[in-house]
Protein backbone atom coordinates (compact mmCIF):
# COMPACT_ATOMS: atom_id res chain seq x y z
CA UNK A 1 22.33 -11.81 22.16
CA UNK A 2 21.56 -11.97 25.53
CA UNK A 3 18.53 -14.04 25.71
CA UNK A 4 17.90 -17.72 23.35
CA UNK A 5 14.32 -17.07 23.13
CA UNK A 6 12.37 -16.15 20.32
CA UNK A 7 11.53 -13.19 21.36
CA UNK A 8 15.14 -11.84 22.56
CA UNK A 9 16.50 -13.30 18.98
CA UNK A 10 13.96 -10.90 17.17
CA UNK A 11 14.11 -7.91 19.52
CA UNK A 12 16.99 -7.90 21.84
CA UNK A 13 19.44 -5.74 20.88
CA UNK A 14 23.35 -6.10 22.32
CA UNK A 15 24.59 -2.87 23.73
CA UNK A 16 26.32 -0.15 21.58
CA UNK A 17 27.08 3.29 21.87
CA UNK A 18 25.43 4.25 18.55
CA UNK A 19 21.69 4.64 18.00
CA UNK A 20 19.62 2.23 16.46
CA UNK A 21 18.53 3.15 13.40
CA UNK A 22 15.77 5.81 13.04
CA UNK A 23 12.31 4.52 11.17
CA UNK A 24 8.99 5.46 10.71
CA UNK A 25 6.12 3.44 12.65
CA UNK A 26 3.42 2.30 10.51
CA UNK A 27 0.88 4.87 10.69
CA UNK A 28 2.94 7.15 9.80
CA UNK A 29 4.53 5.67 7.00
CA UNK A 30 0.92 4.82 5.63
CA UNK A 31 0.19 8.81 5.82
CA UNK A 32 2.75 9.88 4.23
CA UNK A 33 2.14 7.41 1.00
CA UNK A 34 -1.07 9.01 1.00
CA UNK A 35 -0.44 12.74 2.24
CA UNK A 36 -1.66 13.43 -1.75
CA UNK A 37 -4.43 10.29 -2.05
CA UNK A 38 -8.58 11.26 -1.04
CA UNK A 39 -9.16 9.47 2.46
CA UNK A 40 -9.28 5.25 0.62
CA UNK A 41 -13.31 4.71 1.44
CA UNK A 42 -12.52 1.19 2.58
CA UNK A 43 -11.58 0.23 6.25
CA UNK A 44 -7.97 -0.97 6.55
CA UNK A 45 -7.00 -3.79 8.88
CA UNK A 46 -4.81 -3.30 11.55
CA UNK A 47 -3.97 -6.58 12.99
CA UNK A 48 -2.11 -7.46 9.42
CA UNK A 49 0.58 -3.72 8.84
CA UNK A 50 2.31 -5.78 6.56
CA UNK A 51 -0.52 -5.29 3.86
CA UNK A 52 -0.49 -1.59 3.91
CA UNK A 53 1.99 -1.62 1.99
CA UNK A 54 1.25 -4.27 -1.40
CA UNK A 55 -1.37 -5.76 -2.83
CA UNK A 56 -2.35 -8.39 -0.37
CA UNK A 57 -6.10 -8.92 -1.82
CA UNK A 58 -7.39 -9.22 1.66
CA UNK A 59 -4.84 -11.75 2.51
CA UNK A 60 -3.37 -11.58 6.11
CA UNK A 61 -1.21 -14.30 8.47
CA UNK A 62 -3.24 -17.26 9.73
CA UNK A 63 -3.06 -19.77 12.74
CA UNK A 64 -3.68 -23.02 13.22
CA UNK A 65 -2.52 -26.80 14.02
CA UNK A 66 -0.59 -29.34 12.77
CA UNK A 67 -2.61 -32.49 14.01
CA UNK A 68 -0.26 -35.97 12.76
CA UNK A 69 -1.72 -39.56 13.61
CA UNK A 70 -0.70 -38.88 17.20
CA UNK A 71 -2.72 -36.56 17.86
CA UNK A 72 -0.81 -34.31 19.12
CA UNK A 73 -1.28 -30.58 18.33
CA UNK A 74 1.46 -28.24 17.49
CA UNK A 75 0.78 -24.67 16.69
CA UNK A 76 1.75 -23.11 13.36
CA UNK A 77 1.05 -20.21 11.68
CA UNK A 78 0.64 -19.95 7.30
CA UNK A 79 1.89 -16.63 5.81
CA UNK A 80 0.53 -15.54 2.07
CA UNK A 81 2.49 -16.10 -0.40
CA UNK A 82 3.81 -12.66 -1.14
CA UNK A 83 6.40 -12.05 -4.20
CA UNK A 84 8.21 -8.57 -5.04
CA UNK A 85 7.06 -7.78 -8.22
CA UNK A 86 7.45 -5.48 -11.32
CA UNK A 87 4.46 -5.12 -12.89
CA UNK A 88 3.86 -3.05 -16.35
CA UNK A 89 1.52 -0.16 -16.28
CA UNK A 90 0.66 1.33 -20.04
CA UNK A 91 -1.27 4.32 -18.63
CA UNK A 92 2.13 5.57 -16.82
CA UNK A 93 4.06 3.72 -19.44
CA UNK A 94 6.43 2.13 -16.01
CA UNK A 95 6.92 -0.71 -14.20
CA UNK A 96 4.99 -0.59 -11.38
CA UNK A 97 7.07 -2.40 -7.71
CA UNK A 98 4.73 -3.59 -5.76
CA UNK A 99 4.69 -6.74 -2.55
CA UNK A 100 2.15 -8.73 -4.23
CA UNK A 101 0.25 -12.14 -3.27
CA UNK A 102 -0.08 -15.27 -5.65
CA UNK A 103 -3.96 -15.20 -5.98
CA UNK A 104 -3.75 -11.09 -6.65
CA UNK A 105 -0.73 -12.08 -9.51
CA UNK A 106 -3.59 -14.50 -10.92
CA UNK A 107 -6.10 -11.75 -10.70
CA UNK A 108 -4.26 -9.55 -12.57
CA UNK A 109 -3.54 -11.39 -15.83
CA UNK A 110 -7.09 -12.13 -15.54
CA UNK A 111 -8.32 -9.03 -15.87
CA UNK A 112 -5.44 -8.02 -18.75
CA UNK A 113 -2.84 -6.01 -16.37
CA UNK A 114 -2.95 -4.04 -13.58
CA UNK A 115 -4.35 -0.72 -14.88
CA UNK A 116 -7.53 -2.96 -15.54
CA UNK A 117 -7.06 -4.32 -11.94
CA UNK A 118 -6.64 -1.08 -9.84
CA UNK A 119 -8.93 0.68 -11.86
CA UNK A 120 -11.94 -1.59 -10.99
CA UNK A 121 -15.21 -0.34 -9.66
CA UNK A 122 -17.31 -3.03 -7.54
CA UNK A 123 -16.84 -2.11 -3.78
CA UNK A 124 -15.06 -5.63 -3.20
CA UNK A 125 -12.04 -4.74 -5.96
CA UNK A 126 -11.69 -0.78 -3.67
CA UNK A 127 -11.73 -3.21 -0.47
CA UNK A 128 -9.65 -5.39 -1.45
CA UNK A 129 -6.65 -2.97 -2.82
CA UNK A 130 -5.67 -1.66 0.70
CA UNK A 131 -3.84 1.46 0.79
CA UNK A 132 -1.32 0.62 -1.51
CA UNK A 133 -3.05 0.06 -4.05
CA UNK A 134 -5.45 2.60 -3.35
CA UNK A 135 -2.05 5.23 -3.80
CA UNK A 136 -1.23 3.27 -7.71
CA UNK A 137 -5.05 3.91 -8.44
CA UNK A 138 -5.11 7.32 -7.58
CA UNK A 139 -2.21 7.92 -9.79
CA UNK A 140 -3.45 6.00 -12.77
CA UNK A 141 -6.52 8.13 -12.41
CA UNK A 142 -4.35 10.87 -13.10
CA UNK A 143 -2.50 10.20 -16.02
CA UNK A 144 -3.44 11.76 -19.26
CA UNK A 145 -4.17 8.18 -20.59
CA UNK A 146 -6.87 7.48 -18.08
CA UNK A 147 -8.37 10.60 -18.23
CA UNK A 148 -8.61 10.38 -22.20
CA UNK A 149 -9.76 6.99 -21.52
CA UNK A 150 -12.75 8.02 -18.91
CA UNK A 151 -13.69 11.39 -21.17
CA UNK A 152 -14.21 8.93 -24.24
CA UNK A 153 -16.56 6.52 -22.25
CA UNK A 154 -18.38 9.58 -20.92
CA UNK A 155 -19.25 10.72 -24.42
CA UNK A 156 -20.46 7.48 -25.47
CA UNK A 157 -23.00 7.57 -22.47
CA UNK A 158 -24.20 11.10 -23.57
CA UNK A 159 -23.07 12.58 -20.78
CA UNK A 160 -21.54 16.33 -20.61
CA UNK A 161 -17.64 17.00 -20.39
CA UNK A 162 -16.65 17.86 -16.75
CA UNK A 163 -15.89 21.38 -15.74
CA UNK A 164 -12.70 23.14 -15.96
CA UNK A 165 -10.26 22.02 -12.60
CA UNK A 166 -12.40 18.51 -12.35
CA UNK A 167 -10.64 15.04 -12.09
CA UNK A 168 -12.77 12.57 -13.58
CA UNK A 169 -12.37 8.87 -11.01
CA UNK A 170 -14.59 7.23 -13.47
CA UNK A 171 -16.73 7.53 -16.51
CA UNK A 172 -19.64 8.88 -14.66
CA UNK A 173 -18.10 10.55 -11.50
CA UNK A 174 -15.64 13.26 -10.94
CA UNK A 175 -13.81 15.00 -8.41
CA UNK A 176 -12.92 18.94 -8.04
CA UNK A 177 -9.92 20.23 -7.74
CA UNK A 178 -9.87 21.81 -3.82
CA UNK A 179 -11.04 18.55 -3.09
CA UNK A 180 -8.06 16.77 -3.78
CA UNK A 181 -5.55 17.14 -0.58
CA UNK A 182 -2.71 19.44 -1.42
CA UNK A 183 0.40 18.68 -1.52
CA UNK A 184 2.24 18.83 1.98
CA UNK A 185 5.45 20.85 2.51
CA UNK A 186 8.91 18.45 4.02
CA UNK A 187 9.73 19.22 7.21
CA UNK A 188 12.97 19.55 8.45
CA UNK A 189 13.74 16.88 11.54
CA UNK A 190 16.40 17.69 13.57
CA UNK A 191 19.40 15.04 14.29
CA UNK A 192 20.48 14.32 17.25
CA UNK A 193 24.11 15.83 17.86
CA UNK A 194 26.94 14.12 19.71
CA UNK A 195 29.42 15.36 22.34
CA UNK A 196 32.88 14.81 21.50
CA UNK A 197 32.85 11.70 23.39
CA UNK A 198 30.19 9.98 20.80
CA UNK A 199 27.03 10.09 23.15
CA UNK A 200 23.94 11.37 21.91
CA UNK A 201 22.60 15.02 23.34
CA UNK A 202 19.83 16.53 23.11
């Protein structure tokens, strides 16, 4: 390392003649887990990437002070308390990995598992799932045990089956078929090549 600083321990790099290794920014990462999703209805916050991608409930980093007798002030920062988790889905009948906050984990077994959590309707539940768990909600929609679950519910209420090529997102709403973004083709990214004595070309 060439510099003691935080910042030069984090991002400085010590020379080499191989590349560093290639990874997707943020934004693009985000549309790719949802090249297959409908746009998520919620806005997404961008000073806090990290919660793109789990179920952060809204959570995000946070700044403050430590303040002793003294007086004296020292900056510090609290993180949320995110765990990797396995979670159990019965609709897909899998475990579901997901980055996942405390107060989401408590959410969950409050609500009886996480189908029941991602498949809740009140605007604050759709805000608070981020895109993540906007992706895990579209594809519990999808599953054959949803859909049984919704079309049952909609009979109940008196209301007609939907038409042939609809998705239903809930008991009482559905979504058609060309609707629902298609699925995008991989494209092929070309590697950079090396002269014979190991640097990089073009």
């Amino acid at each position: 390392m060439t510099s003691t600083s935080v910042f030069g321990r984090v991002f400085t790099r010590s020379f080499s003649s191989t590349p560093a290794v290639c990874a997707k920014d943020s934004k693009k990462r985000m549309a790719h887990m949802l090249r297959n999703v409908p746009p998520y209805p919620a806005p997404v916050q961008n000073h806090f990437k990290q919660s793109w991608f789990g179920l952060y409930g809204g959570k995000s980093i946070q700044f403050g002070n430590n303040v002793p007798e003294s007086e004296y002030k020292t900056r510090r920062r609290w993180w949320p308390n995110v765990r990797s988790k396995k979670l159990w889905s019965n609709a897909l009948g899998k475990w579901v990995p997901v980055r996942v906050v405390a107060s989401v984990l408590r959410t969950v077994d409050k609500v009886g598992g996480i189908d029941n959590y991602l498949l809740g309707q009140k605007q604050a539940r759709i805000k608070e799932l981020g895109p993540t768990g906007w992706m895990w909600r579209w594809r519990l929609i999808n599953s054959p045990a949803i859909q049984q679950r919704f079309l049952e519910e909609r009979q109940k209420l008196g209301l007609l089956p939907p038409e042939a090529g609809e998705v239903l997102t809930s008991p009482t709403t559905s979504l058609k078929q060309e609707d629902i973004p298609a699925e995008e083709e991989p494209q092929h990214v070309n590697q950079p090549q090396k002269d014979d004595l190991g640097n990089l070309t073009l």
